[in-house]
Protein backbone atom coordinates (compact mmCIF):
# COMPACT_ATOMS: atom_id res chain seq x y z
CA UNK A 1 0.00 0.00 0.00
CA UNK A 2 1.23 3.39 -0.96
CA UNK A 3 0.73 6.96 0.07
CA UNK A 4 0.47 10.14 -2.72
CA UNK A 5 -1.32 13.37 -3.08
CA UNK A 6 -0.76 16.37 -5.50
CA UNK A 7 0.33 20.00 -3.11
CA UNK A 8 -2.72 21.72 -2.17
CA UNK A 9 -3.70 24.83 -4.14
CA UNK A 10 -6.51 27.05 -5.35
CA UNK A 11 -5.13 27.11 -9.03
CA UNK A 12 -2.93 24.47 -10.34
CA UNK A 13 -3.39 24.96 -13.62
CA UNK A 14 -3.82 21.65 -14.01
CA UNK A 15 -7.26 19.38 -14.45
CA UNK A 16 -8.88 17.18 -11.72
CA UNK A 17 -7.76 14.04 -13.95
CA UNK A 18 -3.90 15.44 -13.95
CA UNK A 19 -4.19 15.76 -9.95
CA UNK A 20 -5.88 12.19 -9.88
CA UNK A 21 -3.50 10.73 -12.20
CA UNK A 22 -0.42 12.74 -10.01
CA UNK A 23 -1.90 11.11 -6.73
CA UNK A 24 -2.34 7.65 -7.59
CA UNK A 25 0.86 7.66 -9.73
CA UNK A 26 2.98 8.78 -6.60
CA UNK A 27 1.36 6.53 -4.22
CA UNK A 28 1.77 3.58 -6.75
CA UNK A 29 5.71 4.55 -6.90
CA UNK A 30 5.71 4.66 -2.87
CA UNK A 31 4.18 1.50 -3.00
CA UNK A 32 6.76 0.20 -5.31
CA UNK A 33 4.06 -0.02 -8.13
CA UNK A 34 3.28 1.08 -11.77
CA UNK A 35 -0.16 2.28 -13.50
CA UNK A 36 0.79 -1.00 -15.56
CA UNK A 37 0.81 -3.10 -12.79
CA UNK A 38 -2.69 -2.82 -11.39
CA UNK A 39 -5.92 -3.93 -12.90
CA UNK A 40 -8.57 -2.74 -10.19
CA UNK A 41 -9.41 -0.01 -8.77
CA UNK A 42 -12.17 1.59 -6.25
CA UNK A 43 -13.23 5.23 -6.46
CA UNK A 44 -15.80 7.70 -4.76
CA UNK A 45 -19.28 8.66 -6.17
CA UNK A 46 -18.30 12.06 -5.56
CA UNK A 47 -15.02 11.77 -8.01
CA UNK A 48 -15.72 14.18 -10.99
CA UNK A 49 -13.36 11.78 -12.72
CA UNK A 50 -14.15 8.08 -14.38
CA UNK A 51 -12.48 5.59 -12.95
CA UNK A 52 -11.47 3.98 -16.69
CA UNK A 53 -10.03 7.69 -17.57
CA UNK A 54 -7.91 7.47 -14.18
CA UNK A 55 -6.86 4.03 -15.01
CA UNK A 56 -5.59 4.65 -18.92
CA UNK A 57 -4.03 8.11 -18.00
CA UNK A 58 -1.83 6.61 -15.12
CA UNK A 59 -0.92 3.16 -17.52
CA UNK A 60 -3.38 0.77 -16.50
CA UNK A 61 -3.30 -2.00 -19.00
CA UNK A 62 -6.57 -3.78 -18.32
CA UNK A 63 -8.75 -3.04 -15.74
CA UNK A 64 -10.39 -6.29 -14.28
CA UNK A 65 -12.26 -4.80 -11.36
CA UNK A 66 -13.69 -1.32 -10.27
CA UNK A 67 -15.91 -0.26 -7.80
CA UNK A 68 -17.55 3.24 -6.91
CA UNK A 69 -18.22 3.99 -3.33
CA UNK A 70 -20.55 6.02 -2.33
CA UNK A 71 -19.22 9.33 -0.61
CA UNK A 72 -19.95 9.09 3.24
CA UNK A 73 -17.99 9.01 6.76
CA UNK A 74 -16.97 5.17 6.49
CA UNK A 75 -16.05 5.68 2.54
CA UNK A 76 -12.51 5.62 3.41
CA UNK A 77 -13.04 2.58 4.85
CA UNK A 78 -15.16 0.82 2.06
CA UNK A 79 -12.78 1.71 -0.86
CA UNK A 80 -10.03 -0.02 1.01
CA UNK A 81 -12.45 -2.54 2.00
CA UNK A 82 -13.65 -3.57 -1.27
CA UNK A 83 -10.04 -3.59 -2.88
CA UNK A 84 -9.12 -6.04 -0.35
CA UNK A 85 -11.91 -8.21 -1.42
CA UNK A 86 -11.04 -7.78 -4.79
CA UNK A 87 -7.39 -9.44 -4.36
CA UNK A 88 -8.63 -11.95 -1.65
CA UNK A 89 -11.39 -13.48 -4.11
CA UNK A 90 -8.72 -13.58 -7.30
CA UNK A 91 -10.43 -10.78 -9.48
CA UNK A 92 -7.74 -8.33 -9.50
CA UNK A 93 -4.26 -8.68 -8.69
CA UNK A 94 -3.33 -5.17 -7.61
């Protein structure tokens, strides 16, 4: 499991995908991981971004499981939640 965010800013100049693809790409790297090694991924309801857009844009190869949580105090939770279900059960690998 990795950590990653993008600096926090009121104009980036750059689009809520770049940030999203910035985030997960750094906490990929901190976990020792490329966009071409994972093929699932869980994202919020609230995310102005599609998962599939996220997942191409940071390398993704093929994308074997996704899930959309619903935004909410225990979302947090659920995303990591349902990824871990995802590897236990064999659909995705990372």
């Amino acid at each position: 499991m990795g950590i990653g965010a993008t600096e926090f800013s009121k104009k980036s100049g750059r689009s809520e995908l770049q940030l999203a693809v910035e985030a997960v790409t750094a906490a990929l790297a901190d976990a020792g991981l490329k966009g071409s090694d994972v093929d699932g991924l869980t994202t919020l309801t609230s995310d102005n971004n599609l998962e599939i857009e996220v997942f191409r844009n940071m390398g993704g190869k093929e994308l074997k499981f996704f899930s959309r949580v619903s935004y909410g105090g225990g979302s947090g939770c659920a995303l990591i939640q349902q990824a871990a279900m995802a590897v236990i059960t064999g659909i995705a690998d990372v």
